[in-house]
N, C-alpha and C. Protein backbone atom coordinates (compact mmCIF):
# COMPACT_ATOMS: atom_id res chain seq x y z
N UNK A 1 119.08 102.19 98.49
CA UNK A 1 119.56 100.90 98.00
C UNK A 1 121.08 100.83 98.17
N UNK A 2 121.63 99.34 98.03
CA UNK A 2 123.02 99.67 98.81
C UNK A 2 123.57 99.56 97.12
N UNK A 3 124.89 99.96 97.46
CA UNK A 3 125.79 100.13 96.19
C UNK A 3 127.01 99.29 96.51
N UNK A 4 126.88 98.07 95.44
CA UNK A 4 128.21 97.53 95.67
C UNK A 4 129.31 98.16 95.76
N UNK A 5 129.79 98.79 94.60
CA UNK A 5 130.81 99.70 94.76
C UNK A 5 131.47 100.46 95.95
N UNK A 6 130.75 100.72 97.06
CA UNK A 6 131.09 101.07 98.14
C UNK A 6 130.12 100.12 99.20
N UNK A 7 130.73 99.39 100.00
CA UNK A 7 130.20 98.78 100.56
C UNK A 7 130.05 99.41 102.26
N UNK A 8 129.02 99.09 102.61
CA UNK A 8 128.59 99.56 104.16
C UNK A 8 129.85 99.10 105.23
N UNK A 9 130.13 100.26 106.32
CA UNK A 9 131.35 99.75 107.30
C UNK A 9 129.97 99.77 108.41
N UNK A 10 130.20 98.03 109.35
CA UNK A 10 129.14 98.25 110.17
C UNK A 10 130.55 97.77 111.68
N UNK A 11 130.51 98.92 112.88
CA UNK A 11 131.14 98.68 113.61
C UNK A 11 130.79 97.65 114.73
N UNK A 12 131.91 96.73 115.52
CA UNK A 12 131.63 95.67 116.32
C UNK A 12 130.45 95.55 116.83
N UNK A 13 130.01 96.94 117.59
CA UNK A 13 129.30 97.29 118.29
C UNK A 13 128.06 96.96 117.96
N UNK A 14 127.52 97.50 116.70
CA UNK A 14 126.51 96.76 115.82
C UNK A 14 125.67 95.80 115.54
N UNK A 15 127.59 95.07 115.15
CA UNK A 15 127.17 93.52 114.72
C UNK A 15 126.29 92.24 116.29
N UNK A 16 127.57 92.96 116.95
CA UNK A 16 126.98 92.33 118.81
C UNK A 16 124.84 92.85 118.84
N UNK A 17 124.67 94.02 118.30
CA UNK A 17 123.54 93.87 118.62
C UNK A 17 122.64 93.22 117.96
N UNK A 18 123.38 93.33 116.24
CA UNK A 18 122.89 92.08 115.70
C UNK A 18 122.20 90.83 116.44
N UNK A 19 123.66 90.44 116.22
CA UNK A 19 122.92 89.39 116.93
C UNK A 19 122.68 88.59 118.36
N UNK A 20 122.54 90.01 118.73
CA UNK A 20 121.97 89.97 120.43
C UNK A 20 120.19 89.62 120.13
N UNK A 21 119.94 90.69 119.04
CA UNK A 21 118.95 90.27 118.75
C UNK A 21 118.02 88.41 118.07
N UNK A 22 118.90 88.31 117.52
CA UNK A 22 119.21 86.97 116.60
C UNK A 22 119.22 86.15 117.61
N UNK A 23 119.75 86.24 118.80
CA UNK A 23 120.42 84.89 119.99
C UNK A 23 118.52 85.02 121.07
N UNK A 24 117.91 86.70 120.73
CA UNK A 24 116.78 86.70 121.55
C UNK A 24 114.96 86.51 120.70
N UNK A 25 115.73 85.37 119.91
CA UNK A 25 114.52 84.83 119.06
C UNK A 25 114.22 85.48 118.05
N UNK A 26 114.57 87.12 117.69
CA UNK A 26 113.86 87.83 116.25
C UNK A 26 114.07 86.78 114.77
N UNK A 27 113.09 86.80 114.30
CA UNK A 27 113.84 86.11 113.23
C UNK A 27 114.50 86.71 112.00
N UNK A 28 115.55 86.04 111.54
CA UNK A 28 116.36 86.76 110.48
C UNK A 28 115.74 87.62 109.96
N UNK A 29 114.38 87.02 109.18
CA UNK A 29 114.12 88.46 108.09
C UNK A 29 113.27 89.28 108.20
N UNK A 30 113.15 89.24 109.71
CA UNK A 30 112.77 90.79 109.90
C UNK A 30 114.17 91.70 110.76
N UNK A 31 115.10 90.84 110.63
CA UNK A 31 116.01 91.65 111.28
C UNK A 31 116.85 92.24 109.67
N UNK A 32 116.50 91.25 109.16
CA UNK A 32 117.10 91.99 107.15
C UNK A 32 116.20 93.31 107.29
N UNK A 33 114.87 92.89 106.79
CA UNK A 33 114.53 93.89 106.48
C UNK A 33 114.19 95.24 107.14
N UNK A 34 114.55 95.12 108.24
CA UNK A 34 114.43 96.56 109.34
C UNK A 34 115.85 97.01 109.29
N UNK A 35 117.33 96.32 108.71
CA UNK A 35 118.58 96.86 108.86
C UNK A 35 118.84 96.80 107.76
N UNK A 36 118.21 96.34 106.63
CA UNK A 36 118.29 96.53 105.38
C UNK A 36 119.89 95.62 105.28
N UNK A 37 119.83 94.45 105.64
CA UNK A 37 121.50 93.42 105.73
C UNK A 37 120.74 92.63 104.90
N UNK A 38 121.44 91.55 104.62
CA UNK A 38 121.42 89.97 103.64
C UNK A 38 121.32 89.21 104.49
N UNK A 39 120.60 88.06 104.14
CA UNK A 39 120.90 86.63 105.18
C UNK A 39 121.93 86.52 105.13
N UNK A 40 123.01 86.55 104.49
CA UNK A 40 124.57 85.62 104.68
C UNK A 40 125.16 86.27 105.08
N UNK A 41 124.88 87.72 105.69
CA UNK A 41 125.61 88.91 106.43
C UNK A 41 125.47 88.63 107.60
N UNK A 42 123.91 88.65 108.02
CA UNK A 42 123.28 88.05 109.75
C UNK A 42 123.71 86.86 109.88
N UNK A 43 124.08 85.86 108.95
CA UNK A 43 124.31 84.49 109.38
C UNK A 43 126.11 84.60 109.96
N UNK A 44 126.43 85.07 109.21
CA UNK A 44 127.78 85.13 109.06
C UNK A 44 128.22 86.01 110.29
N UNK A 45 127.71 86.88 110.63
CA UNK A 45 127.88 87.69 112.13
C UNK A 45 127.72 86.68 113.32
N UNK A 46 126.29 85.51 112.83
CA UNK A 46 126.08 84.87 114.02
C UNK A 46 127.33 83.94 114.36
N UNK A 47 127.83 82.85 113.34
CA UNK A 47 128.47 82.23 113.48
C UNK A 47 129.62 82.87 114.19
N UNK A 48 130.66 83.79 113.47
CA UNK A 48 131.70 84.39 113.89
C UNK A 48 131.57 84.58 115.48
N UNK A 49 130.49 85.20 115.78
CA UNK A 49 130.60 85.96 117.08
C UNK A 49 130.70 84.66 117.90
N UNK A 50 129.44 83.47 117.40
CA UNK A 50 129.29 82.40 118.80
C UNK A 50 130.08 81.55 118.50
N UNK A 51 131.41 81.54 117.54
CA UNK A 51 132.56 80.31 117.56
C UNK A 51 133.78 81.32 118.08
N UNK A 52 134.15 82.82 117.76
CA UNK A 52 135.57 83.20 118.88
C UNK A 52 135.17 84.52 119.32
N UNK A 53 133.54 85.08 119.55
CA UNK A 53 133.57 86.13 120.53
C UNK A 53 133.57 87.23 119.48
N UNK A 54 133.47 86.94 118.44
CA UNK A 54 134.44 88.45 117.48
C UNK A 54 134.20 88.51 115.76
N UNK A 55 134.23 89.42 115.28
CA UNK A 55 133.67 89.38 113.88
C UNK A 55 135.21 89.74 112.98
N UNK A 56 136.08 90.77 113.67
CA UNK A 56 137.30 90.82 113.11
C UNK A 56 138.04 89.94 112.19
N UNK A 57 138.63 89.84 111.59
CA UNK A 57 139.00 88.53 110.31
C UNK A 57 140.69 88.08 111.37
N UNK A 58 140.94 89.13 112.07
CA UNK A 58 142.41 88.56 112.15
C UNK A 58 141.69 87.95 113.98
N UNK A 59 140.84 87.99 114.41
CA UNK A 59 140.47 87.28 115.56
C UNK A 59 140.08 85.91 115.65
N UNK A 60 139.84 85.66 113.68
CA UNK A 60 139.24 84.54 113.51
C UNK A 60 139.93 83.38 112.61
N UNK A 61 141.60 83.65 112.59
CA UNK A 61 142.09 83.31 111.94
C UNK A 61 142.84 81.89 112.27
N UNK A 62 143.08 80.87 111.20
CA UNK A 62 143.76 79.59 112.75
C UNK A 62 145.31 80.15 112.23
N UNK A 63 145.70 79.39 113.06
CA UNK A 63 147.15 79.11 113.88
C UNK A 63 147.85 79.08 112.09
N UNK A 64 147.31 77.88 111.26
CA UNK A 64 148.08 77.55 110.14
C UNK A 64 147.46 78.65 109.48
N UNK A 65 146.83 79.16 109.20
CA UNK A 65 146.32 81.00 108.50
C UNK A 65 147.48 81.65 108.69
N UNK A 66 147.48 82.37 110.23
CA UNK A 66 148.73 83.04 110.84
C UNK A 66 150.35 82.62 110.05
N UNK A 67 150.33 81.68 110.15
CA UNK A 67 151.88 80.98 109.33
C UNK A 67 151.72 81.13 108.03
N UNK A 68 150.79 80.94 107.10
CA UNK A 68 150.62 81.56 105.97
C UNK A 68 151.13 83.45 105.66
N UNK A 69 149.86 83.75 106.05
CA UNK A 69 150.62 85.40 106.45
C UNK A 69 151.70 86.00 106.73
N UNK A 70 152.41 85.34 107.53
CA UNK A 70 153.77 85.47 107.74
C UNK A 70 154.68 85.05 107.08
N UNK A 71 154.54 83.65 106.36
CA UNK A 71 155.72 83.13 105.19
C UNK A 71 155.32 84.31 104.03
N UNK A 72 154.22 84.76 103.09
CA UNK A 72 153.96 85.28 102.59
C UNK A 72 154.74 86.55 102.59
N UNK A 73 154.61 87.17 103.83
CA UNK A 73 155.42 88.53 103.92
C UNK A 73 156.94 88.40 104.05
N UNK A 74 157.29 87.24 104.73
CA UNK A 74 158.83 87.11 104.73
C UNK A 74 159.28 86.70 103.23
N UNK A 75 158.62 85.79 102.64
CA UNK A 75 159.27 85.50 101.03
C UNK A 75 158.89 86.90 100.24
N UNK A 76 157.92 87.84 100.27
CA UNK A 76 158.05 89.08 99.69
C UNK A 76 159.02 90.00 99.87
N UNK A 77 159.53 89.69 101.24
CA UNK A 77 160.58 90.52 101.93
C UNK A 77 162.28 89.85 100.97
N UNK A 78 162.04 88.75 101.36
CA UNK A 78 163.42 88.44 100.27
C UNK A 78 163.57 88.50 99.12
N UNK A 79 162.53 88.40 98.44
CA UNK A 79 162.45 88.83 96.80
C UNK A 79 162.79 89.97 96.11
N UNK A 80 162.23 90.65 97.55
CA UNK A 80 162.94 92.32 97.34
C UNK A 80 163.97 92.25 97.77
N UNK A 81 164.76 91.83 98.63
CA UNK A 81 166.47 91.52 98.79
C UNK A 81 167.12 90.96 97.53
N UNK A 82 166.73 89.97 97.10
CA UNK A 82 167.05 89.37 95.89
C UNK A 82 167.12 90.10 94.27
N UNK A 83 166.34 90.74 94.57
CA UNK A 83 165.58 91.96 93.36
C UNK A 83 167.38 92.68 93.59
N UNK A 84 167.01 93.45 94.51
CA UNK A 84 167.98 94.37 95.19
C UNK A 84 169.51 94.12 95.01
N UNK A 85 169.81 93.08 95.44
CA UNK A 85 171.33 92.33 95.12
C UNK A 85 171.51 91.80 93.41
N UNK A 86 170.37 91.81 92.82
CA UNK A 86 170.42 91.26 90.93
C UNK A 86 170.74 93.03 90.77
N UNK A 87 170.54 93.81 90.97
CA UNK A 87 169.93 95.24 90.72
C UNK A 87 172.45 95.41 91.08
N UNK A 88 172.03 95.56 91.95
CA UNK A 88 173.36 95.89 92.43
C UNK A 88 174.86 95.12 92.06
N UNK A 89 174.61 94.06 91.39
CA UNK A 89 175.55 93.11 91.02
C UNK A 89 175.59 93.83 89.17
N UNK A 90 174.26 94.23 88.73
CA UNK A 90 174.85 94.63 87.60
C UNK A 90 175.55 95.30 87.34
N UNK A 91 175.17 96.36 88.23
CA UNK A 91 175.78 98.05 88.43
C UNK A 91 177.12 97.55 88.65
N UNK A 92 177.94 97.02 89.49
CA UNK A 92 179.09 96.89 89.82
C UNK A 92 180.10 96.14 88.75
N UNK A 93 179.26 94.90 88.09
CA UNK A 93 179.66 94.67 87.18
C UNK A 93 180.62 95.24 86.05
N UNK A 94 179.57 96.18 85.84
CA UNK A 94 179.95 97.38 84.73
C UNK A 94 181.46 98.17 84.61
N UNK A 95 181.70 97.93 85.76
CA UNK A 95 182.90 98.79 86.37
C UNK A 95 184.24 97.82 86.38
């Protein structure tokens, strides 16, 4: 039985046969129950693969995602500059 707590790593390779199978008529739930997956696991492989080729999260990401991610890390990046210069203005202060 699967254990949430640790969840199954299934590699690309896999998922492609997934649903190589899936694209050659098997139907879902006998492809669940012989790989022991969820419908919204097989569904979710199918979609991914036949809208960009790929199951990866950063292969499937749009354009305005990408710009998210990146403002995200650059405003974390200055906060810690900011942090850094409040940090250093006291110290000098003192003196």
């Amino acid at each position: 039985m699967r254990d949430p707590k640790h969840p199954r790593k299934f590699d690309e390779a896999f998922k492609r046969q997934i649903v190589e199978l899936y694209d050659n008529g098997k139907p879902v739930s006998d492809i669940e129950k012989e790989y022991d997956l969820s419908h919204s696991t097989v569904h979710r492989w199918v979609r991914l693969i036949h809208e960009s080729g790929s199951t990866r999260a950063a292969d499937n990401r749009t354009p305005e995602e990408e710009e998210l991610i990146r403002l995200r890390k650059e405003n974390a990046r200055l906060q810690m500059e900011v942090d850094i210069l409040k940090q250093a203005a006291l110290i000098f202060a003192r003196r």
